[in-house]
C-alpha atoms as a PDB file:
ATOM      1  CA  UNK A   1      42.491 -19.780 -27.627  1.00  0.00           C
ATOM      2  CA  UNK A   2      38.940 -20.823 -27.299  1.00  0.00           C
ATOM      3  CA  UNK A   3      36.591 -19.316 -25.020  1.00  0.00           C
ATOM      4  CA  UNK A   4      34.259 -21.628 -23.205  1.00  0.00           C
ATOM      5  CA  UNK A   5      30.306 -20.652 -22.584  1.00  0.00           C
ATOM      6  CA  UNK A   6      28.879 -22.029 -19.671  1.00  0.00           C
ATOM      7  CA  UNK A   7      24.894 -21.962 -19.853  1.00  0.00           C
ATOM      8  CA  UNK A   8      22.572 -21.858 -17.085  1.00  0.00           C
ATOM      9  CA  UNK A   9      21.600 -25.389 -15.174  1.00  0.00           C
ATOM     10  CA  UNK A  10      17.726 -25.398 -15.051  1.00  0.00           C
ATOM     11  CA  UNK A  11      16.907 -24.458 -11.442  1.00  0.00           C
ATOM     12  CA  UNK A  12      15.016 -27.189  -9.552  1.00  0.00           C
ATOM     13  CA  UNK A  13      11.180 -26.608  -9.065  1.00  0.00           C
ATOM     14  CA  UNK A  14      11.342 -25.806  -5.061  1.00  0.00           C
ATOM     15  CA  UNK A  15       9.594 -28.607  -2.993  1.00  0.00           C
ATOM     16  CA  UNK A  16       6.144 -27.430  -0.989  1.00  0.00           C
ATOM     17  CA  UNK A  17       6.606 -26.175   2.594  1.00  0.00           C
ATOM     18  CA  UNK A  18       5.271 -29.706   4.305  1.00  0.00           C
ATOM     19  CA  UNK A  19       7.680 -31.671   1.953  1.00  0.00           C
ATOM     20  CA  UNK A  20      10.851 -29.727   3.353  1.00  0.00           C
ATOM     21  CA  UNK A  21      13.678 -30.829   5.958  1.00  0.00           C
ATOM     22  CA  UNK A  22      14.489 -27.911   7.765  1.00  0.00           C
ATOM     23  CA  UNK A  23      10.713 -26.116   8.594  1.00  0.00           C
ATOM     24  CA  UNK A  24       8.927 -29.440   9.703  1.00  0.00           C
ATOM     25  CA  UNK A  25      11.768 -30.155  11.629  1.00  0.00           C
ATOM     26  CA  UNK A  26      11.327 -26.850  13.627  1.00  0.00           C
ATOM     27  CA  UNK A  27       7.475 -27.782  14.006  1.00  0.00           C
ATOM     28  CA  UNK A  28       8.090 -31.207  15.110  1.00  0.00           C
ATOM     29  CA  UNK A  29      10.564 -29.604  17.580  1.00  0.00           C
ATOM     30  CA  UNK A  30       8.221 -27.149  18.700  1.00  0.00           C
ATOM     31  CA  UNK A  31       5.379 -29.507  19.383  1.00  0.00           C
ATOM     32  CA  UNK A  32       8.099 -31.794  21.765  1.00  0.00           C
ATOM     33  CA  UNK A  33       8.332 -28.431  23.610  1.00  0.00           C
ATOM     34  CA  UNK A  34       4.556 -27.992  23.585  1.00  0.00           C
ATOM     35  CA  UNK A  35       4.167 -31.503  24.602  1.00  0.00           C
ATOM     36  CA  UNK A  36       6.706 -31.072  27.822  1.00  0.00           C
ATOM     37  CA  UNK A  37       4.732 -28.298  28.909  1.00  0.00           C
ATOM     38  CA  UNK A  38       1.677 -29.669  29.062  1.00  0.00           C
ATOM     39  CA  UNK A  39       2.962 -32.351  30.792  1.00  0.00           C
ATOM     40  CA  UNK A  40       4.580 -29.753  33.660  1.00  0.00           C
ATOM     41  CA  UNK A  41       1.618 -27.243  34.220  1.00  0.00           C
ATOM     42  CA  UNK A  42       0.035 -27.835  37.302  1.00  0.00           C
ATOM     43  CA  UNK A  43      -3.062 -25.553  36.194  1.00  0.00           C
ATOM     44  CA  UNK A  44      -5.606 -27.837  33.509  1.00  0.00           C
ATOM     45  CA  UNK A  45      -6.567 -31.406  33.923  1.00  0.00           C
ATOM     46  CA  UNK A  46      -7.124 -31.676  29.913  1.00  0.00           C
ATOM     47  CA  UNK A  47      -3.680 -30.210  28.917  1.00  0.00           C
ATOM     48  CA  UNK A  48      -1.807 -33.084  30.928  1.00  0.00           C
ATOM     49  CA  UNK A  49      -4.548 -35.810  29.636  1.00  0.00           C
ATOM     50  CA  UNK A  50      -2.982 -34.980  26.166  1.00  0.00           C
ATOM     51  CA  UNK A  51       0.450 -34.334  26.650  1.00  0.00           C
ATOM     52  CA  UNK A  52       2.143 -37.236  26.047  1.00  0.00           C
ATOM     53  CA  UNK A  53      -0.105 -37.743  22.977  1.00  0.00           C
ATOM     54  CA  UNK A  54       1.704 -34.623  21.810  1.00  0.00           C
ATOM     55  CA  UNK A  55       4.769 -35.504  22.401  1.00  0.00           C
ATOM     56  CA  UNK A  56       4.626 -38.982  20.947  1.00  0.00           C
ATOM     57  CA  UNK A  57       3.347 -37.192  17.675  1.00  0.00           C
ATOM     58  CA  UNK A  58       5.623 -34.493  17.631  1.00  0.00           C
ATOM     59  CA  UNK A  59       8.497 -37.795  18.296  1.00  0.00           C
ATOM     60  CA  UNK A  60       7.236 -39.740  15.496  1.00  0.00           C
ATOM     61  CA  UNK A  61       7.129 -36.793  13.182  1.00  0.00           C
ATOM     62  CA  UNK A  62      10.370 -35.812  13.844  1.00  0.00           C
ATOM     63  CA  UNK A  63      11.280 -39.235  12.816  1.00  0.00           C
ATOM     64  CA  UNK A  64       9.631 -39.263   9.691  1.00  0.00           C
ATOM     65  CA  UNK A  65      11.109 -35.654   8.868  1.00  0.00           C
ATOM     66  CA  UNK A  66      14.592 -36.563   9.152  1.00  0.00           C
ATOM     67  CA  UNK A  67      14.491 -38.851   6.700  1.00  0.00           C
ATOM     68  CA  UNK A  68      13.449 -36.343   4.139  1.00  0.00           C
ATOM     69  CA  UNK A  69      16.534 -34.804   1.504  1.00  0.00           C
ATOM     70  CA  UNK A  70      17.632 -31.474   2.225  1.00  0.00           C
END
C-alpha cells in the first residue's frame, strides 16, 4: 500500500487593494450613493453643480471594476 504525499501549491502573490473586485466595487458603490445625495440636498449650490459628475464616475468605475477577476 503506498502512501501518497501531497505538497503545498505555491500561494498566489495577493493582488494590490485598487486591483481587487470586491473593495472597488464597494467604493464605486459608495460614490453612486454620494453622487444621489448631492443631487437631493436642497442646502449647497456647488454640491448639486457636481453631482451628476459623481455619479457618472462612480457609474463608469463600477463598470470598469466588474470586469476585474475575483
Amino acid at each position: 500500500m503506498t502512501h501518497l504525499v501531497e505538497t503545498p501549491r505555491p500561494s498566489r502573490p495577493k493582488r494590490p487593494f485598487f486591483l481587487r473586485r470586491g473593495p472597488m466595487e464597494n467604493i464605486a458603490t459608495a460614490l453612486i450613493a454620494i453622487g444621489f445625495l448631492m443631487l437631493f440636498q436642497p442646502f449647497l449650490l456647488v454640491l448639486y453643480t457636481y453631482s451628476l459628475v459623481t455619479l457618472l464616475a462612480g457609474t463608469a468605475m463600477f463598470i470598469i471594476v466588474s470586469k476585474f477577476p475575483e
